[in-house]
Protein backbone atom coordinates (compact mmCIF):
# COMPACT_ATOMS: atom_id res chain seq x y z
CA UNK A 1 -3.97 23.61 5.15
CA UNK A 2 0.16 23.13 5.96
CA UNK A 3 1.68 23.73 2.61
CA UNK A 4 5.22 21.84 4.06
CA UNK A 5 6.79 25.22 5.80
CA UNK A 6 7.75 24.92 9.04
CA UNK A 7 5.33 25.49 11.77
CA UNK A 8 5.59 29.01 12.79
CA UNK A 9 2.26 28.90 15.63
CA UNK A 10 -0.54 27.09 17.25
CA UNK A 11 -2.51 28.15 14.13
CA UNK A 12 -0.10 25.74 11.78
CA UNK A 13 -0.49 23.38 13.82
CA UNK A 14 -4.18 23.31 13.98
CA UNK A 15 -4.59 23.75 10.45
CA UNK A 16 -2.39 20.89 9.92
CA UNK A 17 -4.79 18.75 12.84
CA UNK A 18 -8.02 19.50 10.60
CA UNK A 19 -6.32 18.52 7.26
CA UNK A 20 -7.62 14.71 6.01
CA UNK A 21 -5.06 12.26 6.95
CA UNK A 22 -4.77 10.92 3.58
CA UNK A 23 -4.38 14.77 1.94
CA UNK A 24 -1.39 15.40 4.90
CA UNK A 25 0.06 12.39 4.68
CA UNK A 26 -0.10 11.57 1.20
CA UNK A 27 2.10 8.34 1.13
CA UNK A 28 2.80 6.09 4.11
CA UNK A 29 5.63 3.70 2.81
CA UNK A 30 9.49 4.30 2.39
CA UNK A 31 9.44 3.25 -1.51
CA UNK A 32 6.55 6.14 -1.84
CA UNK A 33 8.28 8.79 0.10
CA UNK A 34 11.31 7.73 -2.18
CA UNK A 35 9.37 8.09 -5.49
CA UNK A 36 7.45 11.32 -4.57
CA UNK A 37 10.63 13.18 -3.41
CA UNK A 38 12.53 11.85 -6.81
CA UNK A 39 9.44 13.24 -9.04
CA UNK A 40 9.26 16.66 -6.61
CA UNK A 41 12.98 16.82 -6.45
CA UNK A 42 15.02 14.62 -8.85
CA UNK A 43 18.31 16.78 -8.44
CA UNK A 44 18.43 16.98 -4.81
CA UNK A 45 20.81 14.77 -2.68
CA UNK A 46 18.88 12.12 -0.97
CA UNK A 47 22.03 11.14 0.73
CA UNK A 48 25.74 11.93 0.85
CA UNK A 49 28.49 9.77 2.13
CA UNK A 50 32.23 9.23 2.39
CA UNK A 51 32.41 5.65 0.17
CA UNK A 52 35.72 5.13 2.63
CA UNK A 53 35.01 6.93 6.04
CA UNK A 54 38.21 8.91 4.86
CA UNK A 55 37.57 12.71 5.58
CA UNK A 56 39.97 13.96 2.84
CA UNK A 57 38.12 12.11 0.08
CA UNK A 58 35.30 13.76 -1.68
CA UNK A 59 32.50 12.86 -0.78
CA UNK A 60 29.63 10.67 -2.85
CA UNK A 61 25.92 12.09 -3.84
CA UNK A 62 23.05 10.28 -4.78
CA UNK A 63 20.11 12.03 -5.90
CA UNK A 64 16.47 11.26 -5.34
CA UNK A 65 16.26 10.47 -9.00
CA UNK A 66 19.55 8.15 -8.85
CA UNK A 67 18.39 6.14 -5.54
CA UNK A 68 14.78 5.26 -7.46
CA UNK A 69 16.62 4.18 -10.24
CA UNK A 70 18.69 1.81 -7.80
CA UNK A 71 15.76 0.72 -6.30
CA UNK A 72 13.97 0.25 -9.36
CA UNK A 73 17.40 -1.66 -10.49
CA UNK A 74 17.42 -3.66 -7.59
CA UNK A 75 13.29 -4.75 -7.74
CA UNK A 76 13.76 -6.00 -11.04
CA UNK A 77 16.63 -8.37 -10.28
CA UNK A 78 14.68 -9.39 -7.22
CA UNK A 79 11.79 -10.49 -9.40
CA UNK A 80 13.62 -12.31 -11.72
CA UNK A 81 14.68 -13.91 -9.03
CA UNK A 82 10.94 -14.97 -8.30
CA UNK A 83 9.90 -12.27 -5.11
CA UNK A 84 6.44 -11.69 -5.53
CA UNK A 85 3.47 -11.11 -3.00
CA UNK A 86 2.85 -14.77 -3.08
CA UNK A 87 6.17 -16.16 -2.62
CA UNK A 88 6.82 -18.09 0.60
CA UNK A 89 8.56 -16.73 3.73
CA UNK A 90 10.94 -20.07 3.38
CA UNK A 91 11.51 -19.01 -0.05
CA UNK A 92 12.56 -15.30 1.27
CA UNK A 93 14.58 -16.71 3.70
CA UNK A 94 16.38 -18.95 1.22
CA UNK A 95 17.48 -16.17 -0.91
CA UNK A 96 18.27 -13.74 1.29
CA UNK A 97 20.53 -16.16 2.83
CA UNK A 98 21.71 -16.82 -0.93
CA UNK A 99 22.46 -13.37 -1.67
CA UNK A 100 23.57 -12.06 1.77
CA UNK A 101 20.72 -9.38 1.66
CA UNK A 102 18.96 -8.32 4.30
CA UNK A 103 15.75 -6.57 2.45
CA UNK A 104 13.81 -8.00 -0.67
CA UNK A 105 11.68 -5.32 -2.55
CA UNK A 106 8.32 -6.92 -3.12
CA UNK A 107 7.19 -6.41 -6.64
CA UNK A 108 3.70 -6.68 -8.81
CA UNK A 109 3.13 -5.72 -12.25
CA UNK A 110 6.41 -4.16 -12.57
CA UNK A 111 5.75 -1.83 -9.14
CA UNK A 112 7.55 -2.38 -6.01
CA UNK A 113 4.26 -2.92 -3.51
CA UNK A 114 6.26 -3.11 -0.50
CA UNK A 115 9.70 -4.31 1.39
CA UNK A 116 10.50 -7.28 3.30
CA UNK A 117 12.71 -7.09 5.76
CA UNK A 118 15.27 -10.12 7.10
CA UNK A 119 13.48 -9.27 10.94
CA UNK A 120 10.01 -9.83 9.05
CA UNK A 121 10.83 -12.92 7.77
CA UNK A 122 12.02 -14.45 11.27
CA UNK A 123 9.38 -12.92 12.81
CA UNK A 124 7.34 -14.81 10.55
CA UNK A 125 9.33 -18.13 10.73
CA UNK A 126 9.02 -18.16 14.69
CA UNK A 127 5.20 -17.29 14.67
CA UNK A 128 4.66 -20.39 12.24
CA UNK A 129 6.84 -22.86 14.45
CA UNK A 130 4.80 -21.68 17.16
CA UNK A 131 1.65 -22.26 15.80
CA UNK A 132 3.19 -25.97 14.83
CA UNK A 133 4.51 -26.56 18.04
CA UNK A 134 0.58 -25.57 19.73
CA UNK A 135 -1.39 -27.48 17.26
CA UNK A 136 1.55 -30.92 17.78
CA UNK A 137 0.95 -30.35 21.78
CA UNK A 138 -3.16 -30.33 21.27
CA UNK A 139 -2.53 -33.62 19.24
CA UNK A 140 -0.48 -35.60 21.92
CA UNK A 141 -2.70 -33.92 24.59
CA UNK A 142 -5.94 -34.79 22.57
């Protein structure tokens, strides 16, 4: 089985092929990969940046630990704010319009479940007008 090294032959990358899916891949959403990497590695940078673009100032770290407790931070106010799996897409619209965000963390039970995205939500807008617009065009045809 691949143990994470790099892939050093055909052989890896065989062994890797015959490995369950759900053993090699072990988490298949951002907040997981987030939240496994901050209980593997809680010191390590998950990101550095320049907070001004400015090469002579130092730059800013975030660790994995730090960025789940942002996103942790961030769920919770999200939820107060009512965004739950059952909230409506007009409703995710609404705020994220409100709050000039353009993701909503999508929490249960105190555990993010998943992200919605600002594209997701028009996506999901359009595809409900257009289902509108076909069953009003059956009507008049009817």
């Amino acid at each position: 089985m691949h143990t994470g090294a790099a892939f050093g032959s055909l052989a890896d990358v065989e062994a890797l092929e015959r490995t369950p899916y759900e053993q090699a891949i072990p988490v298949r959403t951002t907040y997981g990969l987030i939240a496994r990497a901050a209980a593997q590695f809680p010191q390590r940078d998950a990101f550095v940046f320049l907070p001004d673009g400015e090469l002579a100032t130092p730059p800013q770290r975030v660790t994995y630990a730090e960025l789940l407790a942002h996103i942790h931070r961030a769920a919770n106010l999200f939820r107060s704010l009512g965004v739950g799996p059952d909230d409506s897409v007009e409703g995710c619209m609404a705020l994220m319009s409100d709050k000039h965000v353009r993701h909503l963390p999508v929490v249960e039970a105190d555990t993010v479940i998943g992200l919605v995205s600002i594209g997701d939500v028009v996506k999901a807008l359009l595809h409900e007008q257009q289902f509108f617009i076909n069953q009003l065009e059956r009507y008049i045809t009817a």
